[in-house]
Protein backbone atom coordinates (compact mmCIF):
# COMPACT_ATOMS: atom_id res chain seq x y z
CA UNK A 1 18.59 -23.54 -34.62
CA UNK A 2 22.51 -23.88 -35.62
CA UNK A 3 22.17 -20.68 -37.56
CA UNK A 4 20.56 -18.99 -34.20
CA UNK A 5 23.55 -20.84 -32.15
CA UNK A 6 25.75 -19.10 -34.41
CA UNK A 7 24.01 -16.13 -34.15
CA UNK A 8 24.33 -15.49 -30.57
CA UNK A 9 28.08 -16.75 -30.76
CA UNK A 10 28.96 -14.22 -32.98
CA UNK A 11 26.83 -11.48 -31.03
CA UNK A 12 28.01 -12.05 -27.56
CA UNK A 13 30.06 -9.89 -25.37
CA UNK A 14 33.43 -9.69 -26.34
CA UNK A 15 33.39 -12.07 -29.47
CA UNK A 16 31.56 -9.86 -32.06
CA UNK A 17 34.00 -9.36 -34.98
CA UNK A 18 34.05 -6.15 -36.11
CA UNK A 19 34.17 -7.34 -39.55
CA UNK A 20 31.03 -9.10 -39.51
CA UNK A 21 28.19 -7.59 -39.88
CA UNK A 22 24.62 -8.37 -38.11
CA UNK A 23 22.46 -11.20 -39.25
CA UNK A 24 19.52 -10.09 -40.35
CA UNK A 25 17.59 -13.05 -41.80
CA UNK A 26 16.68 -14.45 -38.76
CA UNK A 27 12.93 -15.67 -38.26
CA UNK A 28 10.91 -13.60 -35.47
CA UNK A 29 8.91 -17.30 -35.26
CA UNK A 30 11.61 -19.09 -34.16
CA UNK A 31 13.07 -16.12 -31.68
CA UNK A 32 9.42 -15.76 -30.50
CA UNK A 33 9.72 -19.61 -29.79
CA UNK A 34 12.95 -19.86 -27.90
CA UNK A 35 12.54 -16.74 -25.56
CA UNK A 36 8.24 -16.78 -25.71
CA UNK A 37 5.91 -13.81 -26.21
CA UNK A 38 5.10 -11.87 -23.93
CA UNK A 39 1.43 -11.45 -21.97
CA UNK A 40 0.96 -7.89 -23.63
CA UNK A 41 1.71 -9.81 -27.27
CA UNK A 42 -0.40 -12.70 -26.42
CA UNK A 43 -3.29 -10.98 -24.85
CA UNK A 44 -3.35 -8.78 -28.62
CA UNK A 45 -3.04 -11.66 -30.37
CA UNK A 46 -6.06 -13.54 -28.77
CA UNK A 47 -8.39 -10.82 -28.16
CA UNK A 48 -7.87 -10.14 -32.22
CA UNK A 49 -8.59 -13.48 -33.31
CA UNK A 50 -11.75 -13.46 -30.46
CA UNK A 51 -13.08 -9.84 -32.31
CA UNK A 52 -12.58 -11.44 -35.81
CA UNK A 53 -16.22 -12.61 -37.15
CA UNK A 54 -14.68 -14.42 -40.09
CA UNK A 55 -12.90 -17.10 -37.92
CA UNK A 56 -15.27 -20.10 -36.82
CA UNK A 57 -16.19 -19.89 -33.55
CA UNK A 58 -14.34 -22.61 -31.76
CA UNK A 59 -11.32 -20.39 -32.38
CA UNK A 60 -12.98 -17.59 -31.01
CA UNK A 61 -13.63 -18.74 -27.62
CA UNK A 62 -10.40 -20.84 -27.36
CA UNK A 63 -8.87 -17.04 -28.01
CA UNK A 64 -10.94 -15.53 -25.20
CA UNK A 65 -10.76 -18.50 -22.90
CA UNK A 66 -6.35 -17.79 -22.97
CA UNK A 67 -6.92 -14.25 -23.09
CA UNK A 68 -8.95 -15.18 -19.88
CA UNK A 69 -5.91 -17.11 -18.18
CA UNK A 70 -4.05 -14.04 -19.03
CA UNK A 71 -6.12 -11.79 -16.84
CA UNK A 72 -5.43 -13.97 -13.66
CA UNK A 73 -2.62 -12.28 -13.05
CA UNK A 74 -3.32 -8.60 -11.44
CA UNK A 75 -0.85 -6.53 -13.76
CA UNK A 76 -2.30 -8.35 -16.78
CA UNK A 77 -5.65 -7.26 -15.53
CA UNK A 78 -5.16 -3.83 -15.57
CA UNK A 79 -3.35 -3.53 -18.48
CA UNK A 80 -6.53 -4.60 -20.02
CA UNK A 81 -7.14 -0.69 -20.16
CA UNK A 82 -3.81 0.11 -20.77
CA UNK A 83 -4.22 -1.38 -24.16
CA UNK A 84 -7.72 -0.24 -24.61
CA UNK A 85 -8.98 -3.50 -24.57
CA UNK A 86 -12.03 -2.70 -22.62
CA UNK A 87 -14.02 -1.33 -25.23
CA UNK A 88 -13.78 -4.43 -27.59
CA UNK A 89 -14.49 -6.46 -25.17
CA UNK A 90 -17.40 -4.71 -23.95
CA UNK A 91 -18.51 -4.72 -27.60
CA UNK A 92 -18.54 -8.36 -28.02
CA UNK A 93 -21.21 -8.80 -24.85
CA UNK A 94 -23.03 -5.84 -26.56
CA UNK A 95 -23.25 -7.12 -30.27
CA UNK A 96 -26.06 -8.98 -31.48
CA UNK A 97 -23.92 -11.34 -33.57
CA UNK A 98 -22.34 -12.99 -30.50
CA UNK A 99 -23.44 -15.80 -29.24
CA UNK A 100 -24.37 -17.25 -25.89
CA UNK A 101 -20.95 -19.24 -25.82
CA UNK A 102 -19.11 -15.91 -27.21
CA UNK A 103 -21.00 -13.65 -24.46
CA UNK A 104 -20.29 -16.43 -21.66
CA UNK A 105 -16.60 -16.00 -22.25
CA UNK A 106 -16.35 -12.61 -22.05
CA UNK A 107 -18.22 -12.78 -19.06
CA UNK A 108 -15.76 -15.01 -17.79
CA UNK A 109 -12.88 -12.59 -18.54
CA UNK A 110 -14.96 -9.36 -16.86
CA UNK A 111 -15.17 -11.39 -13.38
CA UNK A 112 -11.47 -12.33 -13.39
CA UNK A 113 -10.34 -8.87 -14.27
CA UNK A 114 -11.93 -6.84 -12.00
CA UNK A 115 -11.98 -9.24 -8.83
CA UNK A 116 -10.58 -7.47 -5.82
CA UNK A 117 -8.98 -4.90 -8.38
CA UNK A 118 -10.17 -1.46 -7.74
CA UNK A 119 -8.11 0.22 -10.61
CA UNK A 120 -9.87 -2.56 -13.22
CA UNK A 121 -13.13 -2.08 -11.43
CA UNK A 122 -12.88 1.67 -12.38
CA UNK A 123 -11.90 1.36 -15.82
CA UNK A 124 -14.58 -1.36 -16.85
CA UNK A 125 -17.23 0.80 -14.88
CA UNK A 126 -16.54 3.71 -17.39
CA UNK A 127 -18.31 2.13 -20.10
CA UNK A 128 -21.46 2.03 -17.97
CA UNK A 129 -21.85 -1.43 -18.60
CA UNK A 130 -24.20 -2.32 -15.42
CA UNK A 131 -27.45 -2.26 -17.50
CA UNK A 132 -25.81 -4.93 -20.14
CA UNK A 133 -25.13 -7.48 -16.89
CA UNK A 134 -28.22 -7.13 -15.53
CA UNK A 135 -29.77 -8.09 -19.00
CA UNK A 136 -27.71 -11.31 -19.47
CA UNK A 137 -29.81 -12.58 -15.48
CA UNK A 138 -33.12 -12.00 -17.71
CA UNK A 139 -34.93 -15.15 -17.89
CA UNK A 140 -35.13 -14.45 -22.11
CA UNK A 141 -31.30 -15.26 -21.83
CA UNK A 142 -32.16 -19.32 -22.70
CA UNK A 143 -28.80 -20.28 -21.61
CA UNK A 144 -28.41 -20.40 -18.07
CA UNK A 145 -24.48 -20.94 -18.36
CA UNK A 146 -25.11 -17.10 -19.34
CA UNK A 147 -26.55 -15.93 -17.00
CA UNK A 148 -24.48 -17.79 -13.68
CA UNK A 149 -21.37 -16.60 -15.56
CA UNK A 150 -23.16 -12.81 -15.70
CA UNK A 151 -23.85 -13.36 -11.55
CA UNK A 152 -19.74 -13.90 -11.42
CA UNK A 153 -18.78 -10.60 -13.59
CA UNK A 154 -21.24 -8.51 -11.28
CA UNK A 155 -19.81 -10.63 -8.10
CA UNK A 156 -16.55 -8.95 -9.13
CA UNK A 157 -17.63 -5.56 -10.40
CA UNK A 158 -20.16 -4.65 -7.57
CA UNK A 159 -18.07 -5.97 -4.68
CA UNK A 160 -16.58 -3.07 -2.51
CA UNK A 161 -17.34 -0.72 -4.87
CA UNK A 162 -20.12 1.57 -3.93
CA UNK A 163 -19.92 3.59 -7.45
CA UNK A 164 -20.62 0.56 -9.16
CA UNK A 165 -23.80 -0.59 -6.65
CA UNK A 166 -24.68 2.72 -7.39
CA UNK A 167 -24.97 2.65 -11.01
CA UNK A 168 -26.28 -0.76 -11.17
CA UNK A 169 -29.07 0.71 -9.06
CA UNK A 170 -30.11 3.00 -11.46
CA UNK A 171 -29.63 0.25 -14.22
CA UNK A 172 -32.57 -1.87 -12.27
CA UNK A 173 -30.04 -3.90 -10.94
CA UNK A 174 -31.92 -4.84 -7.66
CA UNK A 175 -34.84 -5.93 -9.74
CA UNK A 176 -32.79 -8.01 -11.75
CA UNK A 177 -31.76 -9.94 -8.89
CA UNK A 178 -34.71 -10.23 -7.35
CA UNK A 179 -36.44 -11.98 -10.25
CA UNK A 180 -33.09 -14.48 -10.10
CA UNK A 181 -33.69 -15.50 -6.87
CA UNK A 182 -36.49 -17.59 -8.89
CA UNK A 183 -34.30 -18.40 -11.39
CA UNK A 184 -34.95 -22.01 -13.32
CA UNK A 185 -30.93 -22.89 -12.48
CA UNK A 186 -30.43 -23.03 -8.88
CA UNK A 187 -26.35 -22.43 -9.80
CA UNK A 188 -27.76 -19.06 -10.33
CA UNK A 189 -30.30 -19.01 -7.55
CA UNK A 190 -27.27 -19.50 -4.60
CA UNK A 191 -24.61 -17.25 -6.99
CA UNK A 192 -27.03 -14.05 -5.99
CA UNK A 193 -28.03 -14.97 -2.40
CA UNK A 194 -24.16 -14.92 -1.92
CA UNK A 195 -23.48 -12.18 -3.73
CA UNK A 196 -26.28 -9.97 -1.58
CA UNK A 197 -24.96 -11.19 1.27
CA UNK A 198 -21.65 -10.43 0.11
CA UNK A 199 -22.76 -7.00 -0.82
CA UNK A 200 -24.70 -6.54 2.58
CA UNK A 201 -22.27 -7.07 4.63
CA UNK A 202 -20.73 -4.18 6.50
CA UNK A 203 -16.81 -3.26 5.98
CA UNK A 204 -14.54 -2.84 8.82
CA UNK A 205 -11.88 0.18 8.95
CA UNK A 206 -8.85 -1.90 10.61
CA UNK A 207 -5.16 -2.10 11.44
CA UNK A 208 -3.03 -3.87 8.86
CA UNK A 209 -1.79 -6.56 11.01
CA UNK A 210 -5.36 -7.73 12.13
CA UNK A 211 -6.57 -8.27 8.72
CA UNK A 212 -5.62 -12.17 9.03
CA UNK A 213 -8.33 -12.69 11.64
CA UNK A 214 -11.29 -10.56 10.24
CA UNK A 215 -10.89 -12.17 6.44
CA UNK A 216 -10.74 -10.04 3.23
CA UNK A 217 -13.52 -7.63 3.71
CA UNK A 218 -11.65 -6.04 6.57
CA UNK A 219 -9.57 -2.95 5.11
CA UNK A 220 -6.77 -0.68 6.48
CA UNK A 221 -7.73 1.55 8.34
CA UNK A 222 -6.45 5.24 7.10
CA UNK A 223 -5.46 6.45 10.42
CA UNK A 224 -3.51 3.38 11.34
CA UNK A 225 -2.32 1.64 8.31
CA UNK A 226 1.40 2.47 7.32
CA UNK A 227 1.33 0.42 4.36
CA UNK A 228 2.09 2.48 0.85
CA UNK A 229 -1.28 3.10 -1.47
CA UNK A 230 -1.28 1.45 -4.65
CA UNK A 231 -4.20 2.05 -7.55
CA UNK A 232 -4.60 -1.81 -7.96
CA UNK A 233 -5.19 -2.12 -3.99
CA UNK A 234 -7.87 -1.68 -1.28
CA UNK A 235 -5.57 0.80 0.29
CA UNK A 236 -6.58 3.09 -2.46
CA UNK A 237 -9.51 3.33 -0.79
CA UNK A 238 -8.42 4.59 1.96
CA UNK A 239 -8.73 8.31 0.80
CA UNK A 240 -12.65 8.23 0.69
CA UNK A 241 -14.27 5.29 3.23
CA UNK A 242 -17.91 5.84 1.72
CA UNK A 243 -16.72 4.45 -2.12
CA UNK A 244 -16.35 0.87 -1.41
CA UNK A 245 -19.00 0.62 1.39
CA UNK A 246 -22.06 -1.52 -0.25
CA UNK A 247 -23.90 -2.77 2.75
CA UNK A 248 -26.20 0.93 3.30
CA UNK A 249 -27.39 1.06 -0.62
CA UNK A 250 -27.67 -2.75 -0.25
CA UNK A 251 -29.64 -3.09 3.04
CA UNK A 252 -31.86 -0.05 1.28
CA UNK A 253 -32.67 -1.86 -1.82
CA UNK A 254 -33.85 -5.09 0.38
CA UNK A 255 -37.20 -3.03 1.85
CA UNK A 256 -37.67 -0.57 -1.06
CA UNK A 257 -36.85 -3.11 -3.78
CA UNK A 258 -38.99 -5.77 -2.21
CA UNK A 259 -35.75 -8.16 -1.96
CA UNK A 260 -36.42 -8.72 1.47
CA UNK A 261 -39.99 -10.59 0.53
CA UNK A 262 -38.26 -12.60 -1.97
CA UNK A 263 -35.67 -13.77 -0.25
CA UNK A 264 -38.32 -15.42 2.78
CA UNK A 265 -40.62 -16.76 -0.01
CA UNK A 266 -37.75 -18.27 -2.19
CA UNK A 267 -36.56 -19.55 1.37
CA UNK A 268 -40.05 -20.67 2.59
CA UNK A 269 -41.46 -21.54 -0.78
CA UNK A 270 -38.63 -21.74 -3.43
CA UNK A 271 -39.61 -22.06 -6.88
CA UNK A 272 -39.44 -25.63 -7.88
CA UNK A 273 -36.44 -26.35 -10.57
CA UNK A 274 -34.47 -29.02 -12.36
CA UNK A 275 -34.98 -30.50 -15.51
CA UNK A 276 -38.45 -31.41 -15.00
CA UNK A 277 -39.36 -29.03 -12.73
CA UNK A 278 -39.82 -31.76 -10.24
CA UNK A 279 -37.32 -30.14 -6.96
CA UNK A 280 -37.77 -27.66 -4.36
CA UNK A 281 -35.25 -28.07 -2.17
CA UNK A 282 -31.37 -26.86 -2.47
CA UNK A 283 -29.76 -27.62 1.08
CA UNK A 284 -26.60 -25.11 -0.05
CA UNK A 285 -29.44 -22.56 -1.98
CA UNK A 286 -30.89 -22.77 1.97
CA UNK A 287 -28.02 -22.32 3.75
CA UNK A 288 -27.08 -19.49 1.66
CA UNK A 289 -30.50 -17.56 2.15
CA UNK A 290 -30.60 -18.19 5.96
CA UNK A 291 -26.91 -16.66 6.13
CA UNK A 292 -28.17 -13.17 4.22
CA UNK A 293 -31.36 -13.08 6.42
CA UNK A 294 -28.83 -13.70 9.29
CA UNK A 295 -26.51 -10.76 8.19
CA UNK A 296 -29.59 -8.64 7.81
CA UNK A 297 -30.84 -8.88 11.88
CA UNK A 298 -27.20 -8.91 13.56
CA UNK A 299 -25.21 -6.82 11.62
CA UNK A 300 -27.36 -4.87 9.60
CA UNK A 301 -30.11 -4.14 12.69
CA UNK A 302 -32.50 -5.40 10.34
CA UNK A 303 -36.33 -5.65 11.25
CA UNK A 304 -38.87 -8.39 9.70
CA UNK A 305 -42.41 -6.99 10.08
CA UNK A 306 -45.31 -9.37 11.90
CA UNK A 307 -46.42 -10.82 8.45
CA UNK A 308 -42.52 -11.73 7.77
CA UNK A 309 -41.90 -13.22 11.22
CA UNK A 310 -44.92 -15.29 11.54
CA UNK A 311 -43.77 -16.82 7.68
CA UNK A 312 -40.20 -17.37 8.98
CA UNK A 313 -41.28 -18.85 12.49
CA UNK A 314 -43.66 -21.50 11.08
CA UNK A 315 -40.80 -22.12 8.78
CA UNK A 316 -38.00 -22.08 11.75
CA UNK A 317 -40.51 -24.52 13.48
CA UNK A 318 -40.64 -27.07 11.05
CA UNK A 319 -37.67 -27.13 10.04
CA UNK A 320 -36.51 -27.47 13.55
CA UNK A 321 -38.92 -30.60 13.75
CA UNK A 322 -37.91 -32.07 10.41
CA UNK A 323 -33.82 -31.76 11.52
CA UNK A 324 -34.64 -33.44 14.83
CA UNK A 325 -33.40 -30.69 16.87
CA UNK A 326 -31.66 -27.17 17.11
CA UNK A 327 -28.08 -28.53 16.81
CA UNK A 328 -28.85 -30.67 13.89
CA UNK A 329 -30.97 -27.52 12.34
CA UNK A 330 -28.06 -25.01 13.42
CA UNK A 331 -25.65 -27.46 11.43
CA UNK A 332 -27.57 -27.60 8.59
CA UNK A 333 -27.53 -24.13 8.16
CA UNK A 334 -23.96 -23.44 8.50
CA UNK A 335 -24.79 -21.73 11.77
CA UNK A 336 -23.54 -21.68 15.23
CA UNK A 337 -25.63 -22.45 17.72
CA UNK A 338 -25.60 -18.29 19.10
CA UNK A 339 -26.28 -17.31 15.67
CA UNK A 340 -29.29 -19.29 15.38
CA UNK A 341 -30.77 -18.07 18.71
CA UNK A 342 -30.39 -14.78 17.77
CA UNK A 343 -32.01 -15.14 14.38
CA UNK A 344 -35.33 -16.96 16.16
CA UNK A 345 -34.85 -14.12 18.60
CA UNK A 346 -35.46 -11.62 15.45
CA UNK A 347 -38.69 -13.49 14.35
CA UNK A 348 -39.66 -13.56 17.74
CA UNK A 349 -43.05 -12.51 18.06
């Protein structure tokens, strides 16, 4: 430290001597120490140690859990592809020597990345990698850590971005999340009734200044918005509407993917779980489902057909009976008391 005091003493503006000449035996640890590495350094230095199969595993994970921290930050994010980090990453979901704890980590780092970043969105969805998410909701994935933390990476990939819904489509995406509305965990169960609805959802085109009051999947509108388009924004999607719309290919897949029938039959008759096996019920699993089939009728136009609104009725009913009365039933659901009527008026009959 004394010879580093010196050091910048002797180096300063106006008090080099001419005579002396530049230390040069000065240890990089001990700069690196004083003034810290920076997040480009780090994030190399962590995502070689997590890569490395010769280092025990606890190291591994502690690398990809800060290289994970790193990616919270937006420009960290994308420089994720800057430093053509994707691919490794990608690699260690893909490879069959890492583990469930390994694969849950990178998970991890996928859904922080590309959250509400288009530009990191784009760059992960090069490597085709929907097929590989939708594997890790298979129920032959034992760890169900795995497979909630694969429902967060796709929560972050899929959302406005109508490329990605696209290829997950063709990757038997849908199907995937069908068969995890069943799912043994019910973590997993509500993480994919949000996500649909999240997905189903329609996005409004709107002023700048009115975004406070219609929440985040409001974006600015290209005819009105002054504000300047960045790649790492929503305004860069301003140029073409139709690429981070997700509600048409998601309100397709729920008739011709049969997601519609799972959803009222895991609502009406939900696949018992726990460790035993021994519960049915998931008041926030419930909520969650009645919200989607909600969004489906009112802003989607949805239709149930006679067979689906006779099953949801009966249900509605004794539900209704069980809760004591609308209000209570309408609070249970998260609902006002308008958007219940108009979902009984849907399964009218």
């Amino acid at each position: 430290m004394e010879n580093l005091l010196r050091w910048g003493i002797e180096h300063s503006a106006g008090q080099q001597s001419t005579s002396t000449p530049p230390r040069r035996d000065l240890d990089p640890g001990v700069i690196d120490a004083i003034l810290g590495k920076s997040d480009s350094q780090m994030m190399k230095e962590a995502l070689t140690v997590a890569v490395d199969e010769t280092r025990n595993e606890d190291d591994r994970i502690q690398a990809l859990d800060d290289f994970e921290m790193l990616v919270e930050q937006i420009d960290n994010a994308n420089n994720v592809d800057k430093m053509k980090m994707w691919e490794p990453l990608h690699g260690l979901l893909t490879s069959s020597s890492s583990t469930d704890e390994i694969k849950m980590q990178v998970l991890w780092i996928i859904g922080t990345a590309v959250q509400n970043n288009p530009s990191a969105q784009a760059s992960y969805l090069s490597l085709n990698p929907a097929s590989t998410l939708a594997a890790c909701l298979d129920s032959s994935v034992r760890s169900d850590k795995l497979r909630s933390k694969a429902v967060y990476a796709l929560s972050g990939l899929l959302k406005h971005n109508a490329p990605a819904v696209r290829q997950f489509q063709d990757a038997g995406g849908w199907e995937a999340l069908k068969a995890a509305l069943g799912d043994s965990d019910i973590t997993v169960r509500r993480k994919v009734a949000f996500l649909l609805n999240t997905l189903l959802l329609p996005t409004t085109l709107v002023p700048q200044h009115q975004r406070n009051d219609l929440g985040s999947d409001a974006i600015p509108s290209p005819a009105e918005s002054s504000e300047p388009i960045h790649p790492n924004s929503h305004a860069s999607m301003q140029a073409d509407p139709s690429s981070f719309s997700t509600s048409p290919a998601t309100f397709q897949a729920l008739t011709a993917h049969g997601l519609l029938p799972a959803l009222i039959s895991s609502l009406t008759s939900p696949t018992p779980f726990g460790a035993d096996g021994d519960r049915e019920e998931d008041a926030d699993f419930e909520e969650k489902l009645v919200r989607l089939l909600h969004t489906y009728v009112t802003l989607c136009h949805g239709r149930f057909s006679t067979q689906q609104k006779n099953e949801l009725s009966a249900y509605v009913k004794a539900q209704t009976a069980r809760a004591g009365n609308e209000s209570d039933l309408a609070d249970r659901w998260g609902l006002a008391a308008d958007e219940l009527q108009s979902l009984k008026d849907a399964i009218a009959y």
